[in-house]
Protein backbone atom coordinates (compact mmCIF):
# COMPACT_ATOMS: atom_id res chain seq x y z
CA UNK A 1 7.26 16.17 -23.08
CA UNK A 2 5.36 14.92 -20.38
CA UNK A 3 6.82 16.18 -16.37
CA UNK A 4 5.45 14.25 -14.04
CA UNK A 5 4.43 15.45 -10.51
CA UNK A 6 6.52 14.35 -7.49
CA UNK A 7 5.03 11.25 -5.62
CA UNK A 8 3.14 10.74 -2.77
CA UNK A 9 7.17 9.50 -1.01
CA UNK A 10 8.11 12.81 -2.49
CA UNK A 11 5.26 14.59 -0.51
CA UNK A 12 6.62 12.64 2.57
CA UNK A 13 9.76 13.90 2.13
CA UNK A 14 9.44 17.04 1.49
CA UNK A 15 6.84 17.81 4.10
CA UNK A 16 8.04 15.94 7.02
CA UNK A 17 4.41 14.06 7.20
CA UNK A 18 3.52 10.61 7.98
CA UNK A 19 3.04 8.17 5.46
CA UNK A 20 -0.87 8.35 5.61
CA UNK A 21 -0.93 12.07 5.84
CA UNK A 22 1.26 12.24 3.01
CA UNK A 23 -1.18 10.58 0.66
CA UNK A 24 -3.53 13.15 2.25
CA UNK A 25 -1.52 15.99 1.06
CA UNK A 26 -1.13 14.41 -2.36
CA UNK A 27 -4.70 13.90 -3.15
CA UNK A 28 -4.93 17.77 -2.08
CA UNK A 29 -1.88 18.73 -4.34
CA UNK A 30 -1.69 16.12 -6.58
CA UNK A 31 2.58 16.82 -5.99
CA UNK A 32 2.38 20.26 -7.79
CA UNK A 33 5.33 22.13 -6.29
CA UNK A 34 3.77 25.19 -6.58
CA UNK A 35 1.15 24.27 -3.86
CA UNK A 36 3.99 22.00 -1.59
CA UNK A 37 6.11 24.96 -1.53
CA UNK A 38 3.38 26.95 0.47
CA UNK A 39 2.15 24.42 2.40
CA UNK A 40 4.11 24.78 6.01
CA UNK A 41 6.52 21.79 7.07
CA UNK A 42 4.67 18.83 9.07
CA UNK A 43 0.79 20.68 8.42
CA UNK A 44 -1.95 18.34 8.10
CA UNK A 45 -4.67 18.96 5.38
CA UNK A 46 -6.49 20.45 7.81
CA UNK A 47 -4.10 23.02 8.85
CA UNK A 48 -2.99 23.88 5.12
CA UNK A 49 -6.77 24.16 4.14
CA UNK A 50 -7.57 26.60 6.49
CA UNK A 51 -4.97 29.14 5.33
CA UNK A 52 -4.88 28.38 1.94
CA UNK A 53 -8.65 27.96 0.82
CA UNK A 54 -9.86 31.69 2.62
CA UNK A 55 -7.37 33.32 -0.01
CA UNK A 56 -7.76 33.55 -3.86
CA UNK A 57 -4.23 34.17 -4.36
CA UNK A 58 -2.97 31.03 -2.93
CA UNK A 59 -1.43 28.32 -5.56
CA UNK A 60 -3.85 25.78 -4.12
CA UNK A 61 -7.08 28.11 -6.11
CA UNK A 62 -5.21 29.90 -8.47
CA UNK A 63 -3.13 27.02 -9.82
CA UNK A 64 -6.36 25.28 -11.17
CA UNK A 65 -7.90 28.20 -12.78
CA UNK A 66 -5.10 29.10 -14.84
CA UNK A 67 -4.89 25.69 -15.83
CA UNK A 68 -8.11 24.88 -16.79
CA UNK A 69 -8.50 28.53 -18.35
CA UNK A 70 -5.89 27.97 -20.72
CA UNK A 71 -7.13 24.56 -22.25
CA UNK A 72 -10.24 23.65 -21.39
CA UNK A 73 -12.57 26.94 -21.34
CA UNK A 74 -15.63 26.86 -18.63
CA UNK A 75 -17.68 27.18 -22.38
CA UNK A 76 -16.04 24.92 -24.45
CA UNK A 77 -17.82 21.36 -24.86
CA UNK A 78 -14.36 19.91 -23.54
CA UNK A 79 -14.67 22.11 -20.16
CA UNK A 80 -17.91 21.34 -19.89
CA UNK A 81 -17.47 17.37 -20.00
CA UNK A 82 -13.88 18.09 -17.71
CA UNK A 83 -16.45 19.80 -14.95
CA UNK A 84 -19.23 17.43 -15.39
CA UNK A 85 -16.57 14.32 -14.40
CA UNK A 86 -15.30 16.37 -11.50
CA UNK A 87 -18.20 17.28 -10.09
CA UNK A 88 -18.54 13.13 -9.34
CA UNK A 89 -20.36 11.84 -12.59
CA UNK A 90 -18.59 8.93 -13.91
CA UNK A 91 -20.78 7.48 -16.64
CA UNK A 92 -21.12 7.99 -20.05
CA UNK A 93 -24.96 9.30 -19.70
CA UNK A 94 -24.43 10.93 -16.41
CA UNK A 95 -21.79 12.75 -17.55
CA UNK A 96 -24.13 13.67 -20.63
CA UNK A 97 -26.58 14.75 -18.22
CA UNK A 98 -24.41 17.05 -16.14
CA UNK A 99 -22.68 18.89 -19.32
CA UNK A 100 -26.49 20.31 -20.41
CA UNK A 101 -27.71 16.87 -22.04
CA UNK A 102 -25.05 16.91 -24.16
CA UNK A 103 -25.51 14.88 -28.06
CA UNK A 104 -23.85 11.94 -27.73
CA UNK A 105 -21.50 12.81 -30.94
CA UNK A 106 -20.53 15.96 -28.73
CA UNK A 107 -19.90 14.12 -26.16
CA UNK A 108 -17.77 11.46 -27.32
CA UNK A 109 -15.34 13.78 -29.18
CA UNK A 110 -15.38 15.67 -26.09
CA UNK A 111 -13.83 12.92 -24.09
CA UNK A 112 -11.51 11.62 -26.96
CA UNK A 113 -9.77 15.30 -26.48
CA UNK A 114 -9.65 14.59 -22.75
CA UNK A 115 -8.22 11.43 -22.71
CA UNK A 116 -5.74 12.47 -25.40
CA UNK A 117 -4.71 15.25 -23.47
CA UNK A 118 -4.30 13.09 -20.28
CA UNK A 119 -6.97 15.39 -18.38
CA UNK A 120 -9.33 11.88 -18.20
CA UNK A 121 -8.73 8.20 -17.75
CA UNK A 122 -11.22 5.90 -18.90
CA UNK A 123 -11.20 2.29 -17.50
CA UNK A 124 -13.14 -0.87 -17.93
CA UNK A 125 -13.98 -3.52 -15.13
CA UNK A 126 -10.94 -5.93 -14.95
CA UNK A 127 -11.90 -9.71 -15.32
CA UNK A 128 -12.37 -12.53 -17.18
CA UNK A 129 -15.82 -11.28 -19.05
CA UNK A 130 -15.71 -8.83 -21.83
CA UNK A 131 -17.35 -5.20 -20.48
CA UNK A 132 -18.82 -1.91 -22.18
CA UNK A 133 -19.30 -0.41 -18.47
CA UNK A 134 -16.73 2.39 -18.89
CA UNK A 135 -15.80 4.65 -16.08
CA UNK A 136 -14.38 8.41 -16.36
CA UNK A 137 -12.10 9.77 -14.12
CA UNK A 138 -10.05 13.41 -13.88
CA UNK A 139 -6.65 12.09 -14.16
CA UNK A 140 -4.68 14.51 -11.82
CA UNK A 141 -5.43 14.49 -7.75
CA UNK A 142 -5.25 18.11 -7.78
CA UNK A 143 -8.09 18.70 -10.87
CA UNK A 144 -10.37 16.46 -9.27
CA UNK A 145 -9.89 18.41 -5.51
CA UNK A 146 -10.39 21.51 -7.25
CA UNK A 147 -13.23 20.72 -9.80
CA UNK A 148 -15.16 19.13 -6.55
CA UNK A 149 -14.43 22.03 -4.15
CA UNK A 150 -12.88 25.03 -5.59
CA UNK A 151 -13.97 26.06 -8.77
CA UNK A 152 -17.57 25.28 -8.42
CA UNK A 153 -17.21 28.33 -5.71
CA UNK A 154 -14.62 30.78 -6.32
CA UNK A 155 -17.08 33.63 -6.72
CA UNK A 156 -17.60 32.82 -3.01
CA UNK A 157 -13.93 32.85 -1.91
CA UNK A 158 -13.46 36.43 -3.49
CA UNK A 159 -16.21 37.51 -1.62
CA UNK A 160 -14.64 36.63 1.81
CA UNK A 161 -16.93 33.53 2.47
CA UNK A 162 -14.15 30.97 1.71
CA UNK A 163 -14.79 29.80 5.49
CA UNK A 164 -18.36 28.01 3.70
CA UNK A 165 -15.89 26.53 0.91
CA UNK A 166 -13.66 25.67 3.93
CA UNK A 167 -16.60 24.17 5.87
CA UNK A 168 -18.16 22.11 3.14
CA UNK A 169 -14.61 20.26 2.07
CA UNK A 170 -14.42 19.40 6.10
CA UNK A 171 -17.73 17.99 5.95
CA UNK A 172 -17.33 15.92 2.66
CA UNK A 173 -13.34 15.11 3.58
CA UNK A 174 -13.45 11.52 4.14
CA UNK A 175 -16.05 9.88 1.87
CA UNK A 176 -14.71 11.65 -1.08
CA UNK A 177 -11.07 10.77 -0.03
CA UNK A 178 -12.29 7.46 0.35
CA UNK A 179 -13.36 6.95 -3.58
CA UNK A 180 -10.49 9.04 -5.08
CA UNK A 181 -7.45 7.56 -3.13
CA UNK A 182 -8.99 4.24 -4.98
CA UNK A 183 -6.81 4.93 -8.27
CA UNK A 184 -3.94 6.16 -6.59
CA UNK A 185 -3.71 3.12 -4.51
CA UNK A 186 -3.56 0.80 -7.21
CA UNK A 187 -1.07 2.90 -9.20
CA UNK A 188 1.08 2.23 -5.98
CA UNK A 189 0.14 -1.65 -5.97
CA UNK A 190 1.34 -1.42 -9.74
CA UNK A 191 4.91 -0.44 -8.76
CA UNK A 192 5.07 -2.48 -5.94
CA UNK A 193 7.62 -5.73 -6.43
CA UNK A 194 6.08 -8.91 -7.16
CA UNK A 195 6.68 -10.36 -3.46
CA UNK A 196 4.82 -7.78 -1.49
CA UNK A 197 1.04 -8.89 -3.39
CA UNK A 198 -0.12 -12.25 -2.60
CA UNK A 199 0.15 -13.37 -6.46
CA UNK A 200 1.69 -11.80 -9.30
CA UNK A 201 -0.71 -10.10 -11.87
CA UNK A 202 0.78 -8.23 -14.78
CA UNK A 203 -2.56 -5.17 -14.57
CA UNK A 204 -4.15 -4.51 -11.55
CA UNK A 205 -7.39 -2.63 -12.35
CA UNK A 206 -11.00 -2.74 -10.59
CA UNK A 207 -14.45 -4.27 -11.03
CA UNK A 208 -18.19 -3.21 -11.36
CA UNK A 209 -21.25 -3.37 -13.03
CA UNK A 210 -23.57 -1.63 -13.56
CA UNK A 211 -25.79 -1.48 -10.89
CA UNK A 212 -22.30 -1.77 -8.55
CA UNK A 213 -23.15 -4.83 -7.15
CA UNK A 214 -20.93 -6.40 -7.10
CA UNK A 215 -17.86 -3.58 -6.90
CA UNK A 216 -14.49 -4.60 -6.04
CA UNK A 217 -11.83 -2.41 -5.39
CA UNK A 218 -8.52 -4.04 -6.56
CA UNK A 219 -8.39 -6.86 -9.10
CA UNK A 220 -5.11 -8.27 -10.23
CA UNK A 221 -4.70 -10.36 -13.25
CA UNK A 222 -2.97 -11.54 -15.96
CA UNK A 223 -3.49 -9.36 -18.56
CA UNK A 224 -6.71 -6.60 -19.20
CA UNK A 225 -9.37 -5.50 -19.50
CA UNK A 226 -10.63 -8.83 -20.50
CA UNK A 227 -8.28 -11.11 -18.59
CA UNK A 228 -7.31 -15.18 -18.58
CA UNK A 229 -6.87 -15.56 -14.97
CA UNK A 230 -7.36 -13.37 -12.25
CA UNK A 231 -4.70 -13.39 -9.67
CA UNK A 232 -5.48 -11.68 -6.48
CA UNK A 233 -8.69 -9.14 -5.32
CA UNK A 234 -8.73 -6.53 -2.47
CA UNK A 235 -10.48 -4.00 -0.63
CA UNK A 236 -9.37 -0.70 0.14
CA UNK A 237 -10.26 1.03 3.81
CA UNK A 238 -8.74 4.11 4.77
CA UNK A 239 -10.78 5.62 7.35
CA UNK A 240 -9.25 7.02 10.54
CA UNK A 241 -10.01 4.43 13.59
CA UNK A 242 -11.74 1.93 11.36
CA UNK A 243 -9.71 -1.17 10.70
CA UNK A 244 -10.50 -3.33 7.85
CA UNK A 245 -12.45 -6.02 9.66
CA UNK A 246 -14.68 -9.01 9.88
CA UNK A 247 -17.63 -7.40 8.02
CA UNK A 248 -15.53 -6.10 5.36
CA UNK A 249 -13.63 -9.38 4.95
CA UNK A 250 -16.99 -10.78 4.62
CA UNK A 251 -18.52 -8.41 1.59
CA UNK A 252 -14.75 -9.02 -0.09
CA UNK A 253 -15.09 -12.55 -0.53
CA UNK A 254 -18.91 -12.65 -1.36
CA UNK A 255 -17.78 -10.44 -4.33
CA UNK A 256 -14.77 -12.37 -4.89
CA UNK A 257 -17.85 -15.16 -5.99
CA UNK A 258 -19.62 -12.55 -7.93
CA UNK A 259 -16.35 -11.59 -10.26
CA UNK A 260 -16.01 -13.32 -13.48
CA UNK A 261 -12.99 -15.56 -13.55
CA UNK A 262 -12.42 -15.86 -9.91
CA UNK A 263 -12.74 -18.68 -7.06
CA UNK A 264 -12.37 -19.78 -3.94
CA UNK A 265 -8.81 -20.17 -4.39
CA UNK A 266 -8.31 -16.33 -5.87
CA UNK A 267 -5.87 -15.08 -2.92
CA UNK A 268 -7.15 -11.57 -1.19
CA UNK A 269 -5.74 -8.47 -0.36
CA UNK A 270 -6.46 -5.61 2.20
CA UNK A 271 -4.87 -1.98 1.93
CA UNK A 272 -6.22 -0.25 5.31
CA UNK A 273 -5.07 2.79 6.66
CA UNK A 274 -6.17 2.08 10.11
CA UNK A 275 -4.80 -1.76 9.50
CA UNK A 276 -6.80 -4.59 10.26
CA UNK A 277 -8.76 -6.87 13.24
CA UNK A 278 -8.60 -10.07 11.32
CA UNK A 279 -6.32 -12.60 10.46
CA UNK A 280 -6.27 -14.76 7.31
CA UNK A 281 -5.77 -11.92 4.73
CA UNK A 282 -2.55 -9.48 3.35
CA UNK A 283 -3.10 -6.28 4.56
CA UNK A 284 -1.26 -3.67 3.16
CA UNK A 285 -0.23 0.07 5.08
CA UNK A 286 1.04 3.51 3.57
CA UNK A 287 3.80 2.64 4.92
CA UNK A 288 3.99 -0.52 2.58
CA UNK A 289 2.65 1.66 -0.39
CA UNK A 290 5.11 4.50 -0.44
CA UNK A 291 7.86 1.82 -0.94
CA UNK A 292 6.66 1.20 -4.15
CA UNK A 293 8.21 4.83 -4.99
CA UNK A 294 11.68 3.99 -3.80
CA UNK A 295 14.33 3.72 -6.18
């Protein structure tokens, strides 16, 4: 039986937090009780962080370890491949690379075990052009916050220098937030009704290549991974103070050209957190995604 977490509109509701901060406090938690039930009423990540990271008995480090402990062993080829995705690799050979150079046999069975076990997603680009570009991802918000900042440095938490672990998640906060809200958005476009995207598409994925150029944050379509008709595309902007603007209307629309199946007459879509200075395009707010989780 599979329990799902609570939602981001849980997190909102249970912490007293505002709709942005609440997806905040979800990619942090990834809606584990455990960790919401220590985290103080109305704190921001910041706040919780500080309190929480300095001490190895909080749920926020110790809920991870277990975890991971009990299925995937730091020495198993399965904990090694779990590790090498959270630490940021996302390709089949970079991942390979950051498990030891692991054979590619290993490797595949590896991640077969992962995605059966629901620890790893693997996607394809979405579009109308058949793709072997796969992407790994940890599945859960709160494995891939802890495999990128706590578990790589427990040893220095118990030693009393969780203020460096503290320091270096600070630093690194918003362009890693910035690439791992990306699935969680488009989970919340997925539940969205119909009339709140500018077309209806059945599977709303992403799309690359290989070099990333072009990459395009939201692609809606028909069907997937190799699609008929593509429906809508979007970018995704959630910075602080940084509206989705000119420039980035610009780079949407020259890889709206770039993305197999898709035209001039493709509608777009925005999802800002800071909203937007231009007209002529659907923008989207947390606000509008955490209405996608009411029943």
């Amino acid at each position: 039986m599979v329990i799902p977490p609570l939602s981001p509109a849980d997190v909102r509701e249970m912490l007293d937090l505002s709709a942005a901060d609440a997806f905040d406090a979800y990619l942090v938690s990834g809606g584990l009780p455990l960790i919401l039930d220590e985290w103080p009423t109305g704190a921001s990540v910041g706040d919780y962080l500080a309190e929480a990271v300095p001490d190895p008995t909080s749920a926020l480090l110790v809920s991870g370890e277990r975890a991971l402990a009990a299925e995937f062993p730091p020495q198993s080829q399965a904990g090694l491949v779990l590790r090498a995705i959270g630490s940021g690799e996302r390709t089949f050979s970079l991942v390979a690379r950051a498990a030891g150079d692991m054979p590619q046999a290993s490797l595949s069975r590896a991640l077969r075990l992962l995605i059966q076990k629901r620890a790893v997603e693997d996607e394809l680009p979405l579009s109308t052009k058949p793709s072997r570009e796969t992407r790994y991802t940890v599945a859960d918000p709160y494995l891939r916050f802890w495999l990128s900042f706590l578990g790589p440095h427990l040893s220095e938490i118990e030693r009393g220098r969780g203020d460096l672990t503290l320091n270096r998640i600070l630093t690194s906060w918003s362009s890693w937030r910035g690439r791992v809200v990306e699935p969680v958005i488009r989970e919340a476009l997925r539940r969205l009704p119909g009339d709140q995207l500018p077309a209806q598409g059945a599977v709303i994925g992403g799309y690359w290549t290989r070099t990333n150029d072009p990459e395009i944050d939201i692609v809606g379509a028909d069907r997937g991974p190799v699609a008929r008709r593509i429906c809508f595309v979007g970018s995704i902007k959630w910075q602080e103070n940084r509206p989705f603007d000119a420039h980035d209307l610009g780079r949407l629309l020259m890889h709206r050209s770039q993305l197999p199946g898709a035209d001039e007459s493709v509608p777009t879509l925005a999802v800002s957190r800071s909203g937007t200075a231009v007209d002529g395009i659907r923008v989207l707010s947390a606000e509008d995604l955490l209405t996608a989780y009411q029943n």
